[in-house]
PDB file of N, CA and C in Angstrom:
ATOM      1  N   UNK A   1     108.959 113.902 118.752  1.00  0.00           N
ATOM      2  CA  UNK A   1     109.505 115.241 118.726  1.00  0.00           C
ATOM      3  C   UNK A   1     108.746 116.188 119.671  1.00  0.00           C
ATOM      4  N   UNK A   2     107.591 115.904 119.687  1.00  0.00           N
ATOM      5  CA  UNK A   2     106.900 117.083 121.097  1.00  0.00           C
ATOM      6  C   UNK A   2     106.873 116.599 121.988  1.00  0.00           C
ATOM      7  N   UNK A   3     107.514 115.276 122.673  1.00  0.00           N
ATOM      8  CA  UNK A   3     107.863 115.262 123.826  1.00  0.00           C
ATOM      9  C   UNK A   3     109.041 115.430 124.381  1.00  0.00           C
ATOM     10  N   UNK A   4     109.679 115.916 123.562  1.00  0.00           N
ATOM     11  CA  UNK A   4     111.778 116.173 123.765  1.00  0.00           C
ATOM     12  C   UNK A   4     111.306 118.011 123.743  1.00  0.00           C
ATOM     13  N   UNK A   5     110.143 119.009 123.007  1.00  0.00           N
ATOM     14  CA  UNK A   5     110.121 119.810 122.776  1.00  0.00           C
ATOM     15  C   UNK A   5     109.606 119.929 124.147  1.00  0.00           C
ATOM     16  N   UNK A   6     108.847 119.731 124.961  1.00  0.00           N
ATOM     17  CA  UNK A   6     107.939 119.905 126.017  1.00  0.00           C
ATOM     18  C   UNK A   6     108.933 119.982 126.926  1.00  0.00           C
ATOM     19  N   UNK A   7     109.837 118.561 127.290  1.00  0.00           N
ATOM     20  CA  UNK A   7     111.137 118.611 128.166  1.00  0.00           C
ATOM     21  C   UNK A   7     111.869 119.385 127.922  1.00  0.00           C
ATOM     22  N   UNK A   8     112.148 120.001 126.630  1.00  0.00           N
ATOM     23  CA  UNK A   8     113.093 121.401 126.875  1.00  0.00           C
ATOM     24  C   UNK A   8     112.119 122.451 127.182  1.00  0.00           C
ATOM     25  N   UNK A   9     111.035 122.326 127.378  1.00  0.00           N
ATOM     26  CA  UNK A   9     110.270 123.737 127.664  1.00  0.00           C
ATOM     27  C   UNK A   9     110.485 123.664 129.214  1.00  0.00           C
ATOM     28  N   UNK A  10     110.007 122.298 129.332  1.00  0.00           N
ATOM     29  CA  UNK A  10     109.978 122.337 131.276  1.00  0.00           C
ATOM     30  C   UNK A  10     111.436 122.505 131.772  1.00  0.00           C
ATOM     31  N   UNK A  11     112.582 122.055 131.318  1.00  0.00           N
ATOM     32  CA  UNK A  11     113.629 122.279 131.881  1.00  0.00           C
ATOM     33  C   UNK A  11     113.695 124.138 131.096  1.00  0.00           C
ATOM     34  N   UNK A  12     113.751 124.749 130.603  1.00  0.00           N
ATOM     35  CA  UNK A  12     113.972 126.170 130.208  1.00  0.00           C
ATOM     36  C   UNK A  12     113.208 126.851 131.586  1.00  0.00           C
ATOM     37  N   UNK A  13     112.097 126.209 131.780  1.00  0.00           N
ATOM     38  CA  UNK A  13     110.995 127.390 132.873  1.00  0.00           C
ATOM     39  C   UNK A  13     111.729 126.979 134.024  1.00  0.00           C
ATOM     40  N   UNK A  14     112.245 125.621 133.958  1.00  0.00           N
ATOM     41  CA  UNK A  14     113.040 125.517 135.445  1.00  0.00           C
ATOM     42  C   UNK A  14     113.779 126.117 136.015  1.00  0.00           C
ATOM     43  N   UNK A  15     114.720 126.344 134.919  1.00  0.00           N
ATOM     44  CA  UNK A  15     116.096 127.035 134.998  1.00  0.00           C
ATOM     45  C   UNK A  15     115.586 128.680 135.130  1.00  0.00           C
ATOM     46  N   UNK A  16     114.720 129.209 134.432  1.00  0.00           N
ATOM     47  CA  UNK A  16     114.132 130.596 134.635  1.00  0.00           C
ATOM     48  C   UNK A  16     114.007 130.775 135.984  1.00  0.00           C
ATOM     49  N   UNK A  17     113.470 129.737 136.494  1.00  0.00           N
ATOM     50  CA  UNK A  17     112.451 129.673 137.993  1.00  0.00           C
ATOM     51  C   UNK A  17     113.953 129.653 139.080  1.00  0.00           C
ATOM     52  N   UNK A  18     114.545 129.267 138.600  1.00  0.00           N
ATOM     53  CA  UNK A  18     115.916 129.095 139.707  1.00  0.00           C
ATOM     54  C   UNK A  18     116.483 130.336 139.841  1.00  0.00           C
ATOM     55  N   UNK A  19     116.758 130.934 138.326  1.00  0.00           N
ATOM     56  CA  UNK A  19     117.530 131.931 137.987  1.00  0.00           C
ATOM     57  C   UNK A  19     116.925 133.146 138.897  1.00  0.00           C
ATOM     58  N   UNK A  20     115.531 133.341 138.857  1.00  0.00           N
ATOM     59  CA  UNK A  20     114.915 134.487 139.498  1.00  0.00           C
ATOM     60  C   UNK A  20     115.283 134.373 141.035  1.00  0.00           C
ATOM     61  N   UNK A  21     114.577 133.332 141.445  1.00  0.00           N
ATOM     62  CA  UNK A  21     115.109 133.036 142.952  1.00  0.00           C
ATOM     63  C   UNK A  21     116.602 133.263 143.360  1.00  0.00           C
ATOM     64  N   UNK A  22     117.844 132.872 142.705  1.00  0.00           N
ATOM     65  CA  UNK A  22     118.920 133.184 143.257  1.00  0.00           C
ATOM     66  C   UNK A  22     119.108 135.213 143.079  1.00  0.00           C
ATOM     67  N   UNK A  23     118.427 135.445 141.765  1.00  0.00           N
ATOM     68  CA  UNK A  23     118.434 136.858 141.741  1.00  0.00           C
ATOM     69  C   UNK A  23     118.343 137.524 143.135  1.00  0.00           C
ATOM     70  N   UNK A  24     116.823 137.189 142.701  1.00  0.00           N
ATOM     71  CA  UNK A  24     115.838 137.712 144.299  1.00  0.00           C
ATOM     72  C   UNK A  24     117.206 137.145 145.671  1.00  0.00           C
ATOM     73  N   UNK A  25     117.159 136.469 145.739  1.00  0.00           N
ATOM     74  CA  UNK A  25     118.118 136.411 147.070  1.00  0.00           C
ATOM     75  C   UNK A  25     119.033 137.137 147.562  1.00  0.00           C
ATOM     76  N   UNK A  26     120.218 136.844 145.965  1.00  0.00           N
ATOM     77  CA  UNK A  26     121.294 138.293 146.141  1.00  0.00           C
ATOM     78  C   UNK A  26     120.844 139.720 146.355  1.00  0.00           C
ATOM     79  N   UNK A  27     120.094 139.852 145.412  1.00  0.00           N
ATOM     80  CA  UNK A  27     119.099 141.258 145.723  1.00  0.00           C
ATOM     81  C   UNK A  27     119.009 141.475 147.106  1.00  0.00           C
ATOM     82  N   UNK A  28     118.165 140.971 147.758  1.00  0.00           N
ATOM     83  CA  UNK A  28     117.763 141.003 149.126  1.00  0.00           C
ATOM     84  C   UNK A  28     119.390 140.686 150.132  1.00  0.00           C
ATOM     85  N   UNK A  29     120.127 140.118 149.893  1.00  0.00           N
ATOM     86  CA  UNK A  29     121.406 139.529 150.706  1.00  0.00           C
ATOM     87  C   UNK A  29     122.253 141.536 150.204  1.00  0.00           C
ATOM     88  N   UNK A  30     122.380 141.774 149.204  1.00  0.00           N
ATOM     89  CA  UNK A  30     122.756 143.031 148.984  1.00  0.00           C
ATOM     90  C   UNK A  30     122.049 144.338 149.657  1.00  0.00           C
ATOM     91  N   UNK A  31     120.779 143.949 149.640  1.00  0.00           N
ATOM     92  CA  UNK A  31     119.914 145.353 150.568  1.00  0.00           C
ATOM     93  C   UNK A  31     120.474 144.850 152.051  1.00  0.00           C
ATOM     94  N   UNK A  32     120.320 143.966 152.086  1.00  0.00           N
ATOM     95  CA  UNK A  32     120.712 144.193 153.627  1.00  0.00           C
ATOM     96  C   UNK A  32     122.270 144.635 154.438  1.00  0.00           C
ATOM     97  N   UNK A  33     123.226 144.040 153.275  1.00  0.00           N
ATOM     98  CA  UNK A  33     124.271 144.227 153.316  1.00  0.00           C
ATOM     99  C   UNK A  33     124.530 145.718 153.684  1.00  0.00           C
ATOM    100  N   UNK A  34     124.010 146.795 152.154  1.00  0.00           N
ATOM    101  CA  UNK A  34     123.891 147.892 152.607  1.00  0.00           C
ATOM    102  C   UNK A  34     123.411 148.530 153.894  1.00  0.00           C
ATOM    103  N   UNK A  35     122.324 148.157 154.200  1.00  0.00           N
ATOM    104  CA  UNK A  35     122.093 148.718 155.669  1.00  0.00           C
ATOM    105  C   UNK A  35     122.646 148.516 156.693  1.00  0.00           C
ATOM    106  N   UNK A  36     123.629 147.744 156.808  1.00  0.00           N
ATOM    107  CA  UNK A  36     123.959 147.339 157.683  1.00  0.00           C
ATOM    108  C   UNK A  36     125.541 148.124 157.496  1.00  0.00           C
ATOM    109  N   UNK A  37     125.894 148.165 156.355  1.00  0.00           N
ATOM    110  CA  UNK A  37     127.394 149.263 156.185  1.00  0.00           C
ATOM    111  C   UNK A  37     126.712 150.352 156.672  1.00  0.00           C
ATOM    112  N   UNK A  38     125.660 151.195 156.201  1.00  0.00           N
ATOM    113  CA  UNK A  38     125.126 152.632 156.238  1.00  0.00           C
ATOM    114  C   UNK A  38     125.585 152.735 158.068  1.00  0.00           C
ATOM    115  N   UNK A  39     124.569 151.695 158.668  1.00  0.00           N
ATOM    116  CA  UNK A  39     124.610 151.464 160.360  1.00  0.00           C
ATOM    117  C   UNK A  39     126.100 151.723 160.789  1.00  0.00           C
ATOM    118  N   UNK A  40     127.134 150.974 160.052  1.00  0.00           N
ATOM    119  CA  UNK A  40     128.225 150.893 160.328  1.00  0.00           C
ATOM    120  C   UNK A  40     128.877 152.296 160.329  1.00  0.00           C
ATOM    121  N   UNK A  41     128.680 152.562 159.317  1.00  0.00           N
ATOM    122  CA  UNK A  41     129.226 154.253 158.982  1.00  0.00           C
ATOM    123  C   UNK A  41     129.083 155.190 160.065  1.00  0.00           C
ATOM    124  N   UNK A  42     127.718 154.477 160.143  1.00  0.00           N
ATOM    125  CA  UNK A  42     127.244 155.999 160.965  1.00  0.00           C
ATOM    126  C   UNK A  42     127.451 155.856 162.862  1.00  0.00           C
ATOM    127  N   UNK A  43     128.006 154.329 163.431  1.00  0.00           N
ATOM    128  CA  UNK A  43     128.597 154.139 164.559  1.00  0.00           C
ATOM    129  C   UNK A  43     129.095 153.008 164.579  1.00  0.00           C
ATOM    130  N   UNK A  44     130.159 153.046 164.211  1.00  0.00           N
ATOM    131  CA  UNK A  44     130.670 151.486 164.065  1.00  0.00           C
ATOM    132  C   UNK A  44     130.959 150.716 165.745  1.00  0.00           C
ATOM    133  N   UNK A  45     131.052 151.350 166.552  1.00  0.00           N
ATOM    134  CA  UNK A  45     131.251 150.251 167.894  1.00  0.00           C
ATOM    135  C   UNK A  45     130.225 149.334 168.325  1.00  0.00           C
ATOM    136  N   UNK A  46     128.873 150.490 168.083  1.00  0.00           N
ATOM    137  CA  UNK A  46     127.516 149.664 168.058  1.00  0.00           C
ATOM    138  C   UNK A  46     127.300 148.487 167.174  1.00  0.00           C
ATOM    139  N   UNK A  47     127.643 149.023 165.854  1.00  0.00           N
ATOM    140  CA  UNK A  47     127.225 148.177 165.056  1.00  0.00           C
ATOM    141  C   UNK A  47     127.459 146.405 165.235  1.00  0.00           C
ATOM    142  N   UNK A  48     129.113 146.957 165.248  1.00  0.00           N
ATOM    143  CA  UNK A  48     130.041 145.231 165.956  1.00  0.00           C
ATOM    144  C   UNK A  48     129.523 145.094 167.032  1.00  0.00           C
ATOM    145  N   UNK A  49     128.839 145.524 167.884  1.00  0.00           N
ATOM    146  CA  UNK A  49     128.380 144.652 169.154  1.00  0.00           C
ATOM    147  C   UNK A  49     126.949 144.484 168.907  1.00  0.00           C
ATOM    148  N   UNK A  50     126.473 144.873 167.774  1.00  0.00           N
ATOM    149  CA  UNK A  50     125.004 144.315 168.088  1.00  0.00           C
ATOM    150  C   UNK A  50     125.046 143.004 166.760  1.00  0.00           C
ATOM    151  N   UNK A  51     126.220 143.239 166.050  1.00  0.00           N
ATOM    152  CA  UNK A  51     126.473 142.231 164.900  1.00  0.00           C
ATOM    153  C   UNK A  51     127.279 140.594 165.802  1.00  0.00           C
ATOM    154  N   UNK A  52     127.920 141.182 166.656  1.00  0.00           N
ATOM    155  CA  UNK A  52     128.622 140.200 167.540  1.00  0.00           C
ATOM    156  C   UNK A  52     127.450 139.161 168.220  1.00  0.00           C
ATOM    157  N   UNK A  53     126.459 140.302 169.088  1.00  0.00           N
ATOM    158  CA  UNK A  53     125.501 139.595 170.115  1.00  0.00           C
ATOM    159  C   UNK A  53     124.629 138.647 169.046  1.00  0.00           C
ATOM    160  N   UNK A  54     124.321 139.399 167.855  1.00  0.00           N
ATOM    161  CA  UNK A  54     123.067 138.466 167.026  1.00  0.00           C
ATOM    162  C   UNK A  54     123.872 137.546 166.598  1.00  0.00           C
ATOM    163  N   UNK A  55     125.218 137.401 166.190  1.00  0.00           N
ATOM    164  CA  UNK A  55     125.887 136.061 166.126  1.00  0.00           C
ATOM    165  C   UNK A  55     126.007 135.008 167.200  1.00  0.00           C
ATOM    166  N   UNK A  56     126.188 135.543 168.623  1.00  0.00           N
ATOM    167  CA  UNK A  56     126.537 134.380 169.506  1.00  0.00           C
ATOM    168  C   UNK A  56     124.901 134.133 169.736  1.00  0.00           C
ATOM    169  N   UNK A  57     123.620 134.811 169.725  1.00  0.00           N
ATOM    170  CA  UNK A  57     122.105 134.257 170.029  1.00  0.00           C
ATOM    171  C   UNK A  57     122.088 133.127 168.529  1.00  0.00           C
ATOM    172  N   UNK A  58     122.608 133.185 167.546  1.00  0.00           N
ATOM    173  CA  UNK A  58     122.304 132.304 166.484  1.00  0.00           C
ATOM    174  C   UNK A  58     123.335 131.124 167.014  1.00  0.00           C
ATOM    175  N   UNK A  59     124.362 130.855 167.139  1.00  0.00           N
ATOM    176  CA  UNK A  59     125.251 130.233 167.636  1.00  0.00           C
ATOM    177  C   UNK A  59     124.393 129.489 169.003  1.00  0.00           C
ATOM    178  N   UNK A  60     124.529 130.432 169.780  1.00  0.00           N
ATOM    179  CA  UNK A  60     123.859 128.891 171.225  1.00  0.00           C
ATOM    180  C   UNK A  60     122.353 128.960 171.259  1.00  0.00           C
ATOM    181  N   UNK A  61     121.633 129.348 169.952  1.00  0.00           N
ATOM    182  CA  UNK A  61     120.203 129.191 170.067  1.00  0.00           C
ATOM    183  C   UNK A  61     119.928 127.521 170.639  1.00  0.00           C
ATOM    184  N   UNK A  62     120.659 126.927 170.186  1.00  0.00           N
ATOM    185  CA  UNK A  62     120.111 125.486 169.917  1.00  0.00           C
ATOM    186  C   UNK A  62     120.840 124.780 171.041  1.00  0.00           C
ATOM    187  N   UNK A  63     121.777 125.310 172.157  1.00  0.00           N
ATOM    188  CA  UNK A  63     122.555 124.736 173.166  1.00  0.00           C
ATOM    189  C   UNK A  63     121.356 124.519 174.437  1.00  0.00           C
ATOM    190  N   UNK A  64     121.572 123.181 174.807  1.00  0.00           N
ATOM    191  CA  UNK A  64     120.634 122.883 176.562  1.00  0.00           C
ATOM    192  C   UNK A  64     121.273 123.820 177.763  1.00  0.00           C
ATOM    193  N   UNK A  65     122.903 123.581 177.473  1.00  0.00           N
ATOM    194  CA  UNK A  65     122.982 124.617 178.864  1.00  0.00           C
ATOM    195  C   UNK A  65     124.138 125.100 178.951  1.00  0.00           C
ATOM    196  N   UNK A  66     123.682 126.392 179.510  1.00  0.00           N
ATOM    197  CA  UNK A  66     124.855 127.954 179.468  1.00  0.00           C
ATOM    198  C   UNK A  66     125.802 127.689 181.234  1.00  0.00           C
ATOM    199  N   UNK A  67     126.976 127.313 180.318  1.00  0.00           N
ATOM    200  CA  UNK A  67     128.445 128.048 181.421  1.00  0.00           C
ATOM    201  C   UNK A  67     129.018 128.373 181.239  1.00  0.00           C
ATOM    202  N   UNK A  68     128.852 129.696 182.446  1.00  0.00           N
ATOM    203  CA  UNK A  68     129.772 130.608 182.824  1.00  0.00           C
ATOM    204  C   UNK A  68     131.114 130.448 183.330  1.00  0.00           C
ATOM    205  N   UNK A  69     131.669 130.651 182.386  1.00  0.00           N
ATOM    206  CA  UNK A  69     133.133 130.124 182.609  1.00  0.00           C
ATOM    207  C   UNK A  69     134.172 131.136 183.165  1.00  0.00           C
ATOM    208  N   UNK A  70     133.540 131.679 184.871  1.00  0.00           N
ATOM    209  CA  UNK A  70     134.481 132.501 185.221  1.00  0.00           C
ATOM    210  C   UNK A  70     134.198 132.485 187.152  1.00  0.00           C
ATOM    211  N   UNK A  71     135.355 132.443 187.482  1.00  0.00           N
ATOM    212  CA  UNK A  71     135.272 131.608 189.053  1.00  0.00           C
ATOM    213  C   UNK A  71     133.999 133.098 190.016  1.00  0.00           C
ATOM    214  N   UNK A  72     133.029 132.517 190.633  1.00  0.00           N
ATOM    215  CA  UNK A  72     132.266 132.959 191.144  1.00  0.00           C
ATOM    216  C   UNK A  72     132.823 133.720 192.363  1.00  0.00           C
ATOM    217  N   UNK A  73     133.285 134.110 192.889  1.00  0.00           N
ATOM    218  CA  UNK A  73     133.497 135.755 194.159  1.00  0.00           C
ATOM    219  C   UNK A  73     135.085 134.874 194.183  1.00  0.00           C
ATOM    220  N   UNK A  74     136.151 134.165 193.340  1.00  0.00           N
ATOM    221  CA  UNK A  74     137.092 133.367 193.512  1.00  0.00           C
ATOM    222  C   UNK A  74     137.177 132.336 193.948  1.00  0.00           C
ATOM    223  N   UNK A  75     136.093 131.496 193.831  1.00  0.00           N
ATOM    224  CA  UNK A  75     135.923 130.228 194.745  1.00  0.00           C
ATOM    225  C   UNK A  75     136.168 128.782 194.083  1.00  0.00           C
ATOM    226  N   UNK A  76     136.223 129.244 192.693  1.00  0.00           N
ATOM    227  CA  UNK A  76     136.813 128.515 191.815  1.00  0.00           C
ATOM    228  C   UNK A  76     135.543 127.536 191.010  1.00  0.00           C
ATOM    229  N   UNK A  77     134.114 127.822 191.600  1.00  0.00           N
ATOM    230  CA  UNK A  77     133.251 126.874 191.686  1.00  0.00           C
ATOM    231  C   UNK A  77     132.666 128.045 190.112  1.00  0.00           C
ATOM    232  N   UNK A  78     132.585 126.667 188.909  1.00  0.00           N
ATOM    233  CA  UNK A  78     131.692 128.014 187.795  1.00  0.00           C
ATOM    234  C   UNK A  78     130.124 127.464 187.824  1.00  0.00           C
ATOM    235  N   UNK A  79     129.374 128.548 188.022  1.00  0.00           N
ATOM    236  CA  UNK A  79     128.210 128.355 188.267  1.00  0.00           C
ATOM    237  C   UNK A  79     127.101 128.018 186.857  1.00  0.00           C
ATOM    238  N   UNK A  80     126.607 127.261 187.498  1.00  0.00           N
ATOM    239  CA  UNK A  80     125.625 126.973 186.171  1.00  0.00           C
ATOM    240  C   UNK A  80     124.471 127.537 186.019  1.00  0.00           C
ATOM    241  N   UNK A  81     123.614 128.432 185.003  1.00  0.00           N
ATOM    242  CA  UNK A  81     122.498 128.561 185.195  1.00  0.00           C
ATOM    243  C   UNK A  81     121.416 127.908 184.191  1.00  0.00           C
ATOM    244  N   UNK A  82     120.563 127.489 184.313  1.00  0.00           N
ATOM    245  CA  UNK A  82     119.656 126.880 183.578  1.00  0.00           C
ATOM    246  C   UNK A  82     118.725 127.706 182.881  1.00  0.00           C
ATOM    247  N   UNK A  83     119.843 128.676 182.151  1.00  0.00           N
ATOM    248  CA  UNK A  83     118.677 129.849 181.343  1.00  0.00           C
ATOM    249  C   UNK A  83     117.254 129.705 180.678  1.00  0.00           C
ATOM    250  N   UNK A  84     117.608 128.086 179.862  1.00  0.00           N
ATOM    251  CA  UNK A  84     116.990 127.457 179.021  1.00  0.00           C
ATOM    252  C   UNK A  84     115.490 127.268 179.976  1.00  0.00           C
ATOM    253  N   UNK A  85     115.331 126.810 180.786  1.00  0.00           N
ATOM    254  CA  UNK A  85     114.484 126.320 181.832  1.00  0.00           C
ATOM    255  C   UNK A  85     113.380 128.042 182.103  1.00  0.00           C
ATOM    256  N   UNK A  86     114.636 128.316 182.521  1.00  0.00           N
ATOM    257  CA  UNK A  86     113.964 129.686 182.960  1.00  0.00           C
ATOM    258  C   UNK A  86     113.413 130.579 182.494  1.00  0.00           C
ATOM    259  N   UNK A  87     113.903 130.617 180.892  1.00  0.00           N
ATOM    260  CA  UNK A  87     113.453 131.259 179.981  1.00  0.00           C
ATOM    261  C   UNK A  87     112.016 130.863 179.695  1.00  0.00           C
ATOM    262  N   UNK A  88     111.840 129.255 179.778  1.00  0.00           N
ATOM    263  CA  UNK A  88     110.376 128.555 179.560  1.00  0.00           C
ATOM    264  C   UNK A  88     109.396 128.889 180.601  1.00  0.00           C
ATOM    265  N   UNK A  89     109.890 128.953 181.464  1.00  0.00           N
ATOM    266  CA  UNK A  89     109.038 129.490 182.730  1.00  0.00           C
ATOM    267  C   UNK A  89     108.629 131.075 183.042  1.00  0.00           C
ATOM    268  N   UNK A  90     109.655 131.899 181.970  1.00  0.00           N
ATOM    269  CA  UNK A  90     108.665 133.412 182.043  1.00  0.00           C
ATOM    270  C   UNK A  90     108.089 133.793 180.511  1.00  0.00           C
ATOM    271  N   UNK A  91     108.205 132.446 179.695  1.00  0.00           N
ATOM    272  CA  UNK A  91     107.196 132.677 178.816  1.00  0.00           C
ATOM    273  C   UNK A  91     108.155 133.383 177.145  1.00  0.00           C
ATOM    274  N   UNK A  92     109.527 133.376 177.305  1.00  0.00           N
ATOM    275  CA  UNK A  92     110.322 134.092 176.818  1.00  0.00           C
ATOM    276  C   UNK A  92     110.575 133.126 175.551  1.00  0.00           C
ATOM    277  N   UNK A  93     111.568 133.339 174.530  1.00  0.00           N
ATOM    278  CA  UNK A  93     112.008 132.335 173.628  1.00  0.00           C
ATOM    279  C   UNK A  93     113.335 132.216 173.201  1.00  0.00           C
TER     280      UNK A  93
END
């Protein structure tokens, strides 16, 4: 009997221990939420373009290489640049 009592103690603190953490998360997923409406309120064109740009840097964080998919002076040729490279070489991330 006190080892079925012990396993419901450890599974009870578990479930406590989960419960707080998803709290804490929403909590924090809700503060930010707000600030980011307040931002909105107060200029929404900015807001969508700086909500847009931090989406496409999360999106091709992890891509080897950026093309530009638009014909160079009309020559039809799309140029490649090796941002990734270059970025390593001025020390950037």
């Amino acid at each position: 009997m006190p080892r079925a009592r012990g396993a419901a103690a450890k599974l009870v603190a578990e479930a406590e221990a989960y419960r707080a953490e998803v709290v804490n998360r929403a909590a924090g997923d809700a503060s930010r939420f707000d600030q980011v409406y307040q931002a909105y309120q107060a200029n929404p064109d900015v807001t969508k373009e700086r909500i847009y740009i931090e989406t496409v840097e999360e999106i091709f964080s992890n891509v080897e290489k950026i093309i530009i998919d638009e014909p160079a002076g009309g020559s039809g040729v799309v140029p490649y640049l090796p941002l990734r490279e270059l970025n390593k070489k001025s020390g950037g991330n």
